[in-house]
N, C-alpha and C. Protein backbone atom coordinates (compact mmCIF):
# COMPACT_ATOMS: atom_id res chain seq x y z
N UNK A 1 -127.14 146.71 217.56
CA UNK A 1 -125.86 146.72 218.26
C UNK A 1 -124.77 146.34 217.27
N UNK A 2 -123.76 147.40 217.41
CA UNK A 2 -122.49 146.99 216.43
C UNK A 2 -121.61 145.63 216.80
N UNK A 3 -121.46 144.95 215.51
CA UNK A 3 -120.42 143.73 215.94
C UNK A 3 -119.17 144.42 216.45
N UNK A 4 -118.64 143.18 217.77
CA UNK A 4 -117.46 143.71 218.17
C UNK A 4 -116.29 142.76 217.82
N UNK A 5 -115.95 143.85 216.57
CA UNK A 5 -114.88 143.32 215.69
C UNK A 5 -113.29 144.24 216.27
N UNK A 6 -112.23 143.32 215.83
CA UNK A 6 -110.90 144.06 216.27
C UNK A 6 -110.50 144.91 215.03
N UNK A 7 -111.29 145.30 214.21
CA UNK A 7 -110.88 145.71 212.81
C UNK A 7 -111.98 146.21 212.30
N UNK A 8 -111.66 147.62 211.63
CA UNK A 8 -112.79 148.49 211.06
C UNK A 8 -113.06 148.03 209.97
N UNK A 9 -112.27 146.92 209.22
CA UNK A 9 -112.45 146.61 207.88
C UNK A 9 -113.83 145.84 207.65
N UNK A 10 -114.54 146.08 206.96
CA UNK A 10 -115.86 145.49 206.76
C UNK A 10 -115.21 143.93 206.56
N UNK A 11 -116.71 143.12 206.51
CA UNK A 11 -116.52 141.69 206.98
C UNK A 11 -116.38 141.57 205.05
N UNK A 12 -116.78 142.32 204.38
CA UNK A 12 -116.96 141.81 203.08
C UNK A 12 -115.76 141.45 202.71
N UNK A 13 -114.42 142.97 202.75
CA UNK A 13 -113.40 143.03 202.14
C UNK A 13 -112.11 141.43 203.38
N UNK A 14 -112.60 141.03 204.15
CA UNK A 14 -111.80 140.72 204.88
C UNK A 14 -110.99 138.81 203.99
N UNK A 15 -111.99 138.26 203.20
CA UNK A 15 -111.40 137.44 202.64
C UNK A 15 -111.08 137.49 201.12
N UNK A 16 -110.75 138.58 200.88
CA UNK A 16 -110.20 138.51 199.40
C UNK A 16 -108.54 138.38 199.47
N UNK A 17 -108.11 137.76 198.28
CA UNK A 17 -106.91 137.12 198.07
C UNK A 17 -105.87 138.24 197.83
N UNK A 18 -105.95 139.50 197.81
CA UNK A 18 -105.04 140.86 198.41
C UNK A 18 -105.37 141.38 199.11
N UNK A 19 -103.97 142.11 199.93
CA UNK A 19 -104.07 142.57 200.66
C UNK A 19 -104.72 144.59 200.65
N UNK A 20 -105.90 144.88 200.85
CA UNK A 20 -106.59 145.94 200.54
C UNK A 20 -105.98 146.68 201.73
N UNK A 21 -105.54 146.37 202.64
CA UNK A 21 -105.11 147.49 203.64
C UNK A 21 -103.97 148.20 203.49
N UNK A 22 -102.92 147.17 202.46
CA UNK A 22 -101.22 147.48 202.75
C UNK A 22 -101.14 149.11 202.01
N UNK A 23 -101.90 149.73 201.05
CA UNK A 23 -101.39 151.09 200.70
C UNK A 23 -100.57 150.81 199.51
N UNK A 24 -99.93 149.58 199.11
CA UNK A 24 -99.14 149.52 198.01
C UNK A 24 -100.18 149.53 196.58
N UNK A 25 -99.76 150.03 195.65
CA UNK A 25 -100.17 149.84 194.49
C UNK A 25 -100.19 148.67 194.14
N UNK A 26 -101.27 148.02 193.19
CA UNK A 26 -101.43 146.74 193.16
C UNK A 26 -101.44 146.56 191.55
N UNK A 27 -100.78 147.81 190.76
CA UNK A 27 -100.94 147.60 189.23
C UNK A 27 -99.22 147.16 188.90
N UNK A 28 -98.94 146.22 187.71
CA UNK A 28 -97.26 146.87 187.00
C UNK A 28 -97.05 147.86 186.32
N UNK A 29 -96.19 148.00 186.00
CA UNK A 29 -95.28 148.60 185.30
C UNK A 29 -95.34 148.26 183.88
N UNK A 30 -95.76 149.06 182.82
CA UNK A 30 -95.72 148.48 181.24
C UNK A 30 -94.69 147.88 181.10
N UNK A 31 -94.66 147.46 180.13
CA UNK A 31 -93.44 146.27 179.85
C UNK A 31 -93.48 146.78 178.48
N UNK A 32 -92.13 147.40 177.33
CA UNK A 32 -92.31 147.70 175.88
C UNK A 32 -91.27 146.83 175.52
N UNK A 33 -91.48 146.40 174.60
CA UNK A 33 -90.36 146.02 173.43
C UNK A 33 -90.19 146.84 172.21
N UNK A 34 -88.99 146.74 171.75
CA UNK A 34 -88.92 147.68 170.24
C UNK A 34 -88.64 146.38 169.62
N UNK A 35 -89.70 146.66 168.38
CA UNK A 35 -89.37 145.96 166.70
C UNK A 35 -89.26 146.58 165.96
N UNK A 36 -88.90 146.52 165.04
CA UNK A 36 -88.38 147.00 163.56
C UNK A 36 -89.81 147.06 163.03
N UNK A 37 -89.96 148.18 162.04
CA UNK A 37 -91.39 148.85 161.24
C UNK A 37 -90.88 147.20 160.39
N UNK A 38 -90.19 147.30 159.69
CA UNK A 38 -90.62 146.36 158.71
C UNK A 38 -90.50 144.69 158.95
N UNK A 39 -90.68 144.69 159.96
CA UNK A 39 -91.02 143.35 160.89
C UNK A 39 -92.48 143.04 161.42
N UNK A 40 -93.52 144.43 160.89
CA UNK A 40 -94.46 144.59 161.57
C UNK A 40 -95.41 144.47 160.99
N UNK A 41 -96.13 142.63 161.19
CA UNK A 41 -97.44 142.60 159.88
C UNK A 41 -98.59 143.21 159.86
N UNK A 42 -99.62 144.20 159.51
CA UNK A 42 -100.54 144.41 159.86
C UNK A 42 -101.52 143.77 159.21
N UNK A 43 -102.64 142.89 159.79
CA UNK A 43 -103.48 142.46 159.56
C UNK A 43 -105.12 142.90 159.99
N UNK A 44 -105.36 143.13 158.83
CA UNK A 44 -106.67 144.00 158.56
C UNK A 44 -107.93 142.88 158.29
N UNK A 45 -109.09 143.01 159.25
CA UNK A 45 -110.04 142.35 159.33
C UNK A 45 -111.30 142.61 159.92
N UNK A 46 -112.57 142.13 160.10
CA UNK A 46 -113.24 143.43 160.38
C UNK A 46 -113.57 141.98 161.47
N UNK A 47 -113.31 142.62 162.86
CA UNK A 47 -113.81 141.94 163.96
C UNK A 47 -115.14 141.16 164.04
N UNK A 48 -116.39 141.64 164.02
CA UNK A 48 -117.99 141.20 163.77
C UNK A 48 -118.11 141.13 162.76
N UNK A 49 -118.42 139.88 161.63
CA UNK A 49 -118.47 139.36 160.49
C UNK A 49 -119.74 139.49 160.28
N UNK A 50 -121.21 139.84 160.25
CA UNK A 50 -122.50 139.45 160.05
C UNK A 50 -123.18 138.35 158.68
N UNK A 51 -121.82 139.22 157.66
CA UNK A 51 -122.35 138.48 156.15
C UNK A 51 -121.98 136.90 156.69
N UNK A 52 -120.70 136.68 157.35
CA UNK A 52 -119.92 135.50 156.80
C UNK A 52 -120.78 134.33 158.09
N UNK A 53 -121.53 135.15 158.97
CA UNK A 53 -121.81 134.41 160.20
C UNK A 53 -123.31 134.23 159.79
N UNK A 54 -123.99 135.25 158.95
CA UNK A 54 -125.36 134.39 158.60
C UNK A 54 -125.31 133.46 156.85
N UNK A 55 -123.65 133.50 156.04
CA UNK A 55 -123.72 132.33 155.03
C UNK A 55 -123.26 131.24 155.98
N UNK A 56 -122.84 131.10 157.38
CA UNK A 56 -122.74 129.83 158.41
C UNK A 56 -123.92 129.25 158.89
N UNK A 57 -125.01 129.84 158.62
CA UNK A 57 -126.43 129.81 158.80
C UNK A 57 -126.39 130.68 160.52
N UNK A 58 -125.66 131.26 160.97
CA UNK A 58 -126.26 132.17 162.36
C UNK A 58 -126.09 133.56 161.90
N UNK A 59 -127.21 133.41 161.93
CA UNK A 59 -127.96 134.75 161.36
C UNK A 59 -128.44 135.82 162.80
N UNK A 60 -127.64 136.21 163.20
CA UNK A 60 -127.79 137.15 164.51
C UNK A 60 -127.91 138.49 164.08
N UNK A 61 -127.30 138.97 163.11
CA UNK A 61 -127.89 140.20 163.45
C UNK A 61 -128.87 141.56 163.87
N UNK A 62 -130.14 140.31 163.16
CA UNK A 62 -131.19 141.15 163.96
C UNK A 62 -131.65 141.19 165.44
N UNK A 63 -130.70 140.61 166.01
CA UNK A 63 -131.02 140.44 167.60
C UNK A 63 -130.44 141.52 167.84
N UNK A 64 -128.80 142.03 167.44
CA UNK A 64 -128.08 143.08 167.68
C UNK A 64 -129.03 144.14 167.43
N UNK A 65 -129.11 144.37 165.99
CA UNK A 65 -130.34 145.71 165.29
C UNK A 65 -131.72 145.78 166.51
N UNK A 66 -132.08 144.55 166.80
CA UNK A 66 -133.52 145.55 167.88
C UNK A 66 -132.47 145.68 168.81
N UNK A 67 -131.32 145.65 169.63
CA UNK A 67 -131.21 146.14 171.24
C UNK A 67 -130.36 147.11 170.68
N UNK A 68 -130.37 147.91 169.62
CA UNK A 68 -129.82 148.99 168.77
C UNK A 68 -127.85 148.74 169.36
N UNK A 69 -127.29 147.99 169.06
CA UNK A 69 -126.19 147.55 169.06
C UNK A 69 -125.57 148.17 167.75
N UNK A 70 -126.00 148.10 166.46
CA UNK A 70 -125.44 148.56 165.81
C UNK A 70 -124.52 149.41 165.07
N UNK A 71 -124.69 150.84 166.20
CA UNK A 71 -123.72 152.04 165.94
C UNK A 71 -122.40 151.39 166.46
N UNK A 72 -122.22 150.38 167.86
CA UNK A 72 -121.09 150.04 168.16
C UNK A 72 -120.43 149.06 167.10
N UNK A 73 -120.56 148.10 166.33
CA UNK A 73 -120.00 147.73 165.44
C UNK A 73 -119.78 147.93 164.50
N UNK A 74 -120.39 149.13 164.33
CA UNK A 74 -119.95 150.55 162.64
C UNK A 74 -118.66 150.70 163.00
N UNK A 75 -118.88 151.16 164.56
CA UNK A 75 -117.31 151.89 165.10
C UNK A 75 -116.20 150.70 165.26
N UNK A 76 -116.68 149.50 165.87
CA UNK A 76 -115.16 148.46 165.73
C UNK A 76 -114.85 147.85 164.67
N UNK A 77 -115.87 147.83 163.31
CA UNK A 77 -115.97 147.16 162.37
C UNK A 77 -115.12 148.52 161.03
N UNK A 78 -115.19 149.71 161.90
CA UNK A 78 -115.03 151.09 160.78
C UNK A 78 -114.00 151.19 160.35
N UNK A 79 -112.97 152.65 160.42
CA UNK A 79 -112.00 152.40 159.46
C UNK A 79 -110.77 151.70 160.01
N UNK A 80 -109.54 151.36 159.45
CA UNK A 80 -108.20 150.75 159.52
C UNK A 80 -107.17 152.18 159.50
N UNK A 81 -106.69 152.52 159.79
CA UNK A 81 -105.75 153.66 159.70
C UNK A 81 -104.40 152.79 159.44
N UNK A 82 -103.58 152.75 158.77
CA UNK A 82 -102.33 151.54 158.35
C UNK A 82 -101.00 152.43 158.52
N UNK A 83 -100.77 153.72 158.80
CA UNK A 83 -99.68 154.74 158.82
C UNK A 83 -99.92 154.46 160.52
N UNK A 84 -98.61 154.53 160.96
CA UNK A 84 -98.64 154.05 162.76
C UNK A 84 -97.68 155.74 162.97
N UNK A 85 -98.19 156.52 163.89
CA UNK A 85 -97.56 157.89 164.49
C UNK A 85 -96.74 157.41 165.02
């Protein structure tokens, strides 16, 4: 037998902290600023360190290498492009 609720809204969605029924968009609006190119430091670094994190003695990378993780940090660790379109 169906609960007799005053509202089709499932019981799940009924206590979350927005409102899911109102129809309004719930994202902003970007926000840009302009700076000056030559105001603009670029700092080049390679996100996942492996050398510098196993001379700290944590030596992880072979945990990454068996769950074959590795192609993804070729790609965030790969090239720098420094010319901005």
């Amino acid at each position: 037998m169906e609960g007799s609720s005053s509202s089709s809204q499932p019981t799940v969605f009924k206590n979350l902290p927005i409102n899911t029924t109102s129809g309004k968009s719930c994202f902003t609006k970007n926000v840009t600023i302009e700076v000056a190119y030559e105001k603009l430091d670029l700092v080049m670094k390679q996100p996942v360190d492996f050398e510098s994190l196993r001379a700290n003695e944590y030596d992880v990378k072979k945990f990454f290498e068996d769950q074959g993780w590795m192609g993804y940090f070729d790609l965030i660790n790969g090239p720098v492009y420094t010319v901005l379109v």
